[in-house]
C-alpha atoms as a PDB file:
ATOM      1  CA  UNK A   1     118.881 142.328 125.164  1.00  0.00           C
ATOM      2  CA  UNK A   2     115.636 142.560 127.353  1.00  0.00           C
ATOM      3  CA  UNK A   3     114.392 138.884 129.264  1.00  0.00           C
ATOM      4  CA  UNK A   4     111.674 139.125 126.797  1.00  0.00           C
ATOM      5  CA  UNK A   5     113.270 139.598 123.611  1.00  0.00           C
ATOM      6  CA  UNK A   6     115.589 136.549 124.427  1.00  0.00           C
ATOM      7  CA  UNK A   7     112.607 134.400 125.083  1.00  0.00           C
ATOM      8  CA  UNK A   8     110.661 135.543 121.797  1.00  0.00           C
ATOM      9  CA  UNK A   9     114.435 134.591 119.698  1.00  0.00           C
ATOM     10  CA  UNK A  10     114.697 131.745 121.237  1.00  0.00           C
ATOM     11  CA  UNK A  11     111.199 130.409 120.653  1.00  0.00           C
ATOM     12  CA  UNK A  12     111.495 131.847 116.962  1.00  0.00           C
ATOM     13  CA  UNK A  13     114.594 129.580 116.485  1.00  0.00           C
ATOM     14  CA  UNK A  14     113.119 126.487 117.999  1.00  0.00           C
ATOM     15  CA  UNK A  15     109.671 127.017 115.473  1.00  0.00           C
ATOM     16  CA  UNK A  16     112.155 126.845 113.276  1.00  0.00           C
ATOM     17  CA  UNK A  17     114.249 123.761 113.818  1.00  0.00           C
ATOM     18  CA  UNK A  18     111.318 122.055 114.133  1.00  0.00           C
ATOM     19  CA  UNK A  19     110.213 121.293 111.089  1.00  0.00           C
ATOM     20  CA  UNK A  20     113.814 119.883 109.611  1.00  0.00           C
ATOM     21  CA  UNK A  21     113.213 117.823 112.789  1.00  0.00           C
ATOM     22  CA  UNK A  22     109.458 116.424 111.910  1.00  0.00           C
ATOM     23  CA  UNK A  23     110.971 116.201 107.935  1.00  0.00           C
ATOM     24  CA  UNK A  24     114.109 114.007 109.551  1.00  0.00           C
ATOM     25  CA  UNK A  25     111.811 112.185 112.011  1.00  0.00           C
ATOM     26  CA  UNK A  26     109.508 111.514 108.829  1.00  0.00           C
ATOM     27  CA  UNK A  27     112.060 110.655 106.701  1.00  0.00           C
ATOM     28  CA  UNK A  28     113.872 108.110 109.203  1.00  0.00           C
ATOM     29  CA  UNK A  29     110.034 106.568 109.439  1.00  0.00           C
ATOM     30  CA  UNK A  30     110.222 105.467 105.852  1.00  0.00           C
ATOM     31  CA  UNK A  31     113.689 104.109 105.445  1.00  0.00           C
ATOM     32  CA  UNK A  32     112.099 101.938 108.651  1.00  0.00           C
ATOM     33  CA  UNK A  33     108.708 100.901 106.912  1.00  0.00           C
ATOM     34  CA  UNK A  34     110.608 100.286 103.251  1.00  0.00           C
ATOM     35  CA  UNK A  35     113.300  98.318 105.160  1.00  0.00           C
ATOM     36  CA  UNK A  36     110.558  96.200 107.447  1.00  0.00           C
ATOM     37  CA  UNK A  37     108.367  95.659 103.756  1.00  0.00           C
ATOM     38  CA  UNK A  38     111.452  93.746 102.369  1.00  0.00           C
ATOM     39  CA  UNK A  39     112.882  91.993 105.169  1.00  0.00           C
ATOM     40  CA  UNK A  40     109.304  90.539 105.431  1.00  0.00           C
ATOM     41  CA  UNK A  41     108.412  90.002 101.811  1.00  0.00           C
ATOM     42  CA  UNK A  42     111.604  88.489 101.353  1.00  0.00           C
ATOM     43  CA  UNK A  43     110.714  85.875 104.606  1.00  0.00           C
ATOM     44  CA  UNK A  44     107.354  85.106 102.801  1.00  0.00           C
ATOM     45  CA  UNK A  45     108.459  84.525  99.263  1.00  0.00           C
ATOM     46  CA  UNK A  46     111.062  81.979 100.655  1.00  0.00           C
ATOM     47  CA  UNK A  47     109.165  79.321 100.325  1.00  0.00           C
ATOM     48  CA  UNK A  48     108.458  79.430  96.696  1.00  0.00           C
ATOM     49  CA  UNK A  49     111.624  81.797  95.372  1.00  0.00           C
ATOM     50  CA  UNK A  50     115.213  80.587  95.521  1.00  0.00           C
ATOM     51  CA  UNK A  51     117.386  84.206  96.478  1.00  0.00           C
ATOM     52  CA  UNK A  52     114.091  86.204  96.517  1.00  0.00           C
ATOM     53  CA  UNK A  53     114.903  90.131  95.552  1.00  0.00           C
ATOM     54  CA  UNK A  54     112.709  93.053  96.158  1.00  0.00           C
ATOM     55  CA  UNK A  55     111.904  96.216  95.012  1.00  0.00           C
ATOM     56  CA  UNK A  56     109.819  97.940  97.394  1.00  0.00           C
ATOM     57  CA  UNK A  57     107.310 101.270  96.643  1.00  0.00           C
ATOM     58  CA  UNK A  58     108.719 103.810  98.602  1.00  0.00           C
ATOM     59  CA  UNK A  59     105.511 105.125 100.242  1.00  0.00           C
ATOM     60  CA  UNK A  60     102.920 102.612  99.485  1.00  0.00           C
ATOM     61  CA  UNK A  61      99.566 103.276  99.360  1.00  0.00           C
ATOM     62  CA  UNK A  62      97.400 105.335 102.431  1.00  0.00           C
ATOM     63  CA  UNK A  63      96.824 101.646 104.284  1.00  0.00           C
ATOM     64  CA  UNK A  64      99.597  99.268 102.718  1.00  0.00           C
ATOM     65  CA  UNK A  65     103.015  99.022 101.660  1.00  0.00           C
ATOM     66  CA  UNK A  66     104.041  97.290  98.328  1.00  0.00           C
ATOM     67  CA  UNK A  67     106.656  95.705  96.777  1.00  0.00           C
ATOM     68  CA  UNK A  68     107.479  93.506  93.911  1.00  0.00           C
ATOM     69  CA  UNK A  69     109.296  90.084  95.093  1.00  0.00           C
ATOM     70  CA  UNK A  70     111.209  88.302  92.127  1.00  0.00           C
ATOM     71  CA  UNK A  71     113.551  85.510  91.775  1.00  0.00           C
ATOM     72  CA  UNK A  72     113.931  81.874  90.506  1.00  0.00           C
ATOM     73  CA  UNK A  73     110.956  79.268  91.504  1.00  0.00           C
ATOM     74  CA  UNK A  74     112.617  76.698  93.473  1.00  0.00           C
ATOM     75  CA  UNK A  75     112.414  73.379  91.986  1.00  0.00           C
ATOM     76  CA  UNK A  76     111.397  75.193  88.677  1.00  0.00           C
ATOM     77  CA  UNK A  77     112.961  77.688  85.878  1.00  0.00           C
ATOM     78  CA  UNK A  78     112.688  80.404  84.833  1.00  0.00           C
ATOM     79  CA  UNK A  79     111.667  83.850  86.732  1.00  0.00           C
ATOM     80  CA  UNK A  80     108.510  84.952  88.970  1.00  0.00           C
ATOM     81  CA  UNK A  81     107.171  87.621  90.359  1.00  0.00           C
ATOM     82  CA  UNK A  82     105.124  88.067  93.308  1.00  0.00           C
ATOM     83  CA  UNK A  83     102.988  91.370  94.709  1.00  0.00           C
ATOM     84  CA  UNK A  84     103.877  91.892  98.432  1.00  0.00           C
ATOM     85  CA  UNK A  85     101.156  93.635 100.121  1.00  0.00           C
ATOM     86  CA  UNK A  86     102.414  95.063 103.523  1.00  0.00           C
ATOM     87  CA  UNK A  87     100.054  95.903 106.071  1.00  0.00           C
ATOM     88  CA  UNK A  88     100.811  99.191 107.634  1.00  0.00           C
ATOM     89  CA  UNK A  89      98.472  98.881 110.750  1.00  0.00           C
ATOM     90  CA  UNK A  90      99.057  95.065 111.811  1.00  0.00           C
ATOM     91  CA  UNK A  91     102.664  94.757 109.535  1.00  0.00           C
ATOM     92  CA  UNK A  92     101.713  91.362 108.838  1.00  0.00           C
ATOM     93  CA  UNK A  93     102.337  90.449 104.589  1.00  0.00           C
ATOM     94  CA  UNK A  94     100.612  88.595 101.773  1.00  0.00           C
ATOM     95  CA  UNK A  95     101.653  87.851  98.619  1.00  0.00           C
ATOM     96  CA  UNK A  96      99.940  87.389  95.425  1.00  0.00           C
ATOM     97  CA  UNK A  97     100.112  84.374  92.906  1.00  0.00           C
ATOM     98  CA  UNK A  98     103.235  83.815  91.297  1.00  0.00           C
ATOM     99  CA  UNK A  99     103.431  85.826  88.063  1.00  0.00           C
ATOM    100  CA  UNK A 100     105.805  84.578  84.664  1.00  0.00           C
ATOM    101  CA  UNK A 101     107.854  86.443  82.446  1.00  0.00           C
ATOM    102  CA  UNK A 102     105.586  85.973  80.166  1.00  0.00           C
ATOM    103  CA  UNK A 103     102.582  87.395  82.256  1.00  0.00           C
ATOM    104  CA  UNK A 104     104.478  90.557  82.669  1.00  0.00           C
ATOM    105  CA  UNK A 105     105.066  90.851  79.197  1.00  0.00           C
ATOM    106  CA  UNK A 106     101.522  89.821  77.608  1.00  0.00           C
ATOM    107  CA  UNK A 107      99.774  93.164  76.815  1.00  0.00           C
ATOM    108  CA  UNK A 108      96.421  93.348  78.529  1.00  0.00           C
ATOM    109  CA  UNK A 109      93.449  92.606  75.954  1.00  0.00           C
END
């Protein structure tokens, strides 16, 4: 096999190993942003949620990542649930108000 002809295999092997790479690469990128969006929703709703749980959207929107943080109110009963908005630029959180069972389950008029 010719110089030349190695090259052009070997360059037609790496295009294409590269895109299970970028797909891998990708992929690894959003375990990272799902696993920073919990670690800090569950930080922020410590405060106001005894054992906080979340359940993070696994992409998000374009500019934000999202995730639902539930638990027991401390000093309180019952269940709440608070939106987690997850900045993807700064990576900074807010959450929303706390929201009841009963919120969640009222049908929208």
């Amino acid at each position: 096999m010719s110089f030349h002809n190695r090259s052009a295999l070997v360059a037609l092997l790496a295009a294409g190993l590269l895109p299970s790479v970028a797909a891998a690469s990708s992929d690894d990128a959003w375990a990272a942003m799902r696993t920073d969006v919990s670690a800090k929703c569950l930080k922020a709703a410590a405060g106001s949620i005894e054992k906080p749980r979340a359940v993070v959207d696994p992409f998000g929107s374009e500019s934000f990542g999202l995730a639902l943080v539930s638990g027991k109110p401390k000093g309180a009963k019952g269940k709440i649930t608070q939106i987690c908005v997850y900045n993807k630029q700064t990576k900074t959180v807010e959450l929303g108000g706390e929201l009841t069972e009963q919120m969640l389950k009222t049908p929208a008029k």
